[in-house]
Protein backbone atom coordinates (compact mmCIF):
# COMPACT_ATOMS: atom_id res chain seq x y z
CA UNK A 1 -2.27 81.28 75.44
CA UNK A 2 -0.50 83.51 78.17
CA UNK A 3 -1.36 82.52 81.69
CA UNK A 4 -2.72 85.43 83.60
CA UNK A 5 -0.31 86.07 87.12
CA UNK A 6 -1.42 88.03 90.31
CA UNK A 7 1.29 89.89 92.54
CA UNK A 8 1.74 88.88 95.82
CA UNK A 9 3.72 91.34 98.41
CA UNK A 10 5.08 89.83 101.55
CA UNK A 11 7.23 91.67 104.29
CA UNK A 12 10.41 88.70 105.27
CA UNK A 13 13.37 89.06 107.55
CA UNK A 14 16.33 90.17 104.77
CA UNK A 15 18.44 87.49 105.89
CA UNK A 16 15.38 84.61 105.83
CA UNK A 17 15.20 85.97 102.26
CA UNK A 18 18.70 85.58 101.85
CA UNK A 19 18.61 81.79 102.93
CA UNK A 20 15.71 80.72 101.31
CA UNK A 21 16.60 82.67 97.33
CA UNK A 22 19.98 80.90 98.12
CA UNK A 23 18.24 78.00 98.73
CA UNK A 24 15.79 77.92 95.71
CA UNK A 25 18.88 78.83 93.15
CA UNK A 26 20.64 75.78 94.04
CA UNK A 27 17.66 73.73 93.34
CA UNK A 28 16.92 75.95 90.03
CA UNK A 29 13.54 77.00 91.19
CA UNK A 30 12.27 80.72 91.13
CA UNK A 31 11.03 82.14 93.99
CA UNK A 32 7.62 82.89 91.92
CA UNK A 33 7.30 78.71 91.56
CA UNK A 34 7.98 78.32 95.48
CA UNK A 35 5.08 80.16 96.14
CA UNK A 36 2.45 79.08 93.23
CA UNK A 37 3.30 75.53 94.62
CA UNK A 38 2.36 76.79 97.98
CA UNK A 39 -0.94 78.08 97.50
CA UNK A 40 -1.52 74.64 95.13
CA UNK A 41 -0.61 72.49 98.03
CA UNK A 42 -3.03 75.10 100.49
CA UNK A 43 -5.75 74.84 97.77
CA UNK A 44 -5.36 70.60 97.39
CA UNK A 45 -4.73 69.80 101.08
CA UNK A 46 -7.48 72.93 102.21
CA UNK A 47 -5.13 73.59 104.53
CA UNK A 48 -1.30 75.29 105.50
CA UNK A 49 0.91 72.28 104.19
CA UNK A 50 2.46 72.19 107.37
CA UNK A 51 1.91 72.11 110.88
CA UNK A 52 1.18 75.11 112.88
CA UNK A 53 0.90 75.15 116.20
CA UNK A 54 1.19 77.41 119.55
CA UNK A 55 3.11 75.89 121.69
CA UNK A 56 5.61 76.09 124.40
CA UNK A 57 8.65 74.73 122.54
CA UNK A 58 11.33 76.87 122.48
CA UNK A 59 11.88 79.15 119.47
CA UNK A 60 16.20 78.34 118.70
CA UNK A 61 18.61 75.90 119.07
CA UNK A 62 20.16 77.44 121.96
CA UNK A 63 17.24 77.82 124.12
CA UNK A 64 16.73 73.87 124.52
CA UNK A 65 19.12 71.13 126.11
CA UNK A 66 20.40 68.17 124.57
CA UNK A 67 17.71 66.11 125.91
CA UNK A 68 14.69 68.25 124.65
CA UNK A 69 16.54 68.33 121.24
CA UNK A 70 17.05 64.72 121.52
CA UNK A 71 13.17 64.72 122.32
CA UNK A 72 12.32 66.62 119.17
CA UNK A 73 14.28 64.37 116.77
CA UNK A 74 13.03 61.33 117.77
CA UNK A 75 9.70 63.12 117.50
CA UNK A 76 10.33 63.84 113.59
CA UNK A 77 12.05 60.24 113.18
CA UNK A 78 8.81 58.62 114.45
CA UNK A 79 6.54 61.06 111.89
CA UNK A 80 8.91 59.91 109.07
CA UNK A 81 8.17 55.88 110.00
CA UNK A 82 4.61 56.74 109.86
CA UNK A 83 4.72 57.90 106.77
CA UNK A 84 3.30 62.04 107.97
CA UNK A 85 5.78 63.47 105.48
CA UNK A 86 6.13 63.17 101.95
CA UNK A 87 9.54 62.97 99.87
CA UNK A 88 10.45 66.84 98.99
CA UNK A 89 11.75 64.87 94.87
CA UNK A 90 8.47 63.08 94.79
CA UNK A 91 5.84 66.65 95.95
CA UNK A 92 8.25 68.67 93.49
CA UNK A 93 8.21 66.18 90.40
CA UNK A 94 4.07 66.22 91.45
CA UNK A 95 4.27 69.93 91.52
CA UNK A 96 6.36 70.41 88.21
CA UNK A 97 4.04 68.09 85.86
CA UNK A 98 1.01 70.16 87.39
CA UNK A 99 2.56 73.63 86.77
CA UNK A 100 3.22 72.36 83.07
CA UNK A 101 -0.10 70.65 82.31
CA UNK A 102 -1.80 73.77 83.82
């Protein structure tokens, strides 16, 4: 039985598309998976399956100093101790099984 799709049209910076497709080939995933696993993970977690925030942090590399970068790292190390991320193999392996069984 074919699976009925639904298009979805979304306006990106050319060169964030460039990145990301380059991205995606290397790990053999289609750009049509990427985002069927994102709405799953929206649908599952009833929620954007990452953090979104306004804040005052500054939007690039070069805008911040060592020591706020050095800030934001430790920041991320002490989210990965406490277990607030998941391994990228293990959601993808989750994500794969449940795109085959349906």
């Amino acid at each position: 039985m074919a699976t009925k799709t639904a298009n979805v049209l979304a306006r990106v910076e050319p060169e964030v598309k460039k990145q990301a497709e380059e991205i995606m080939s290397q790990l053999g995933i289609p750009v049509s998976v990427v985002i069927n696993m994102l709405y799953k993970q929206i649908i599952i977690k009833k929620a954007i399956p990452f953090s979104l925030s306004l804040s005052s942090a500054p939007k690039a590399l070069d805008e911040i100093d060592a020591e706020a970068f050095a800030r934001i790292m430790e920041e991320g190390i002490k989210q990965a101790e406490n277990g607030e991320v998941e391994n990228a193999g293990d959601v993808f392996s989750a994500l794969r099984r449940e795109l085959e069984n349906g």
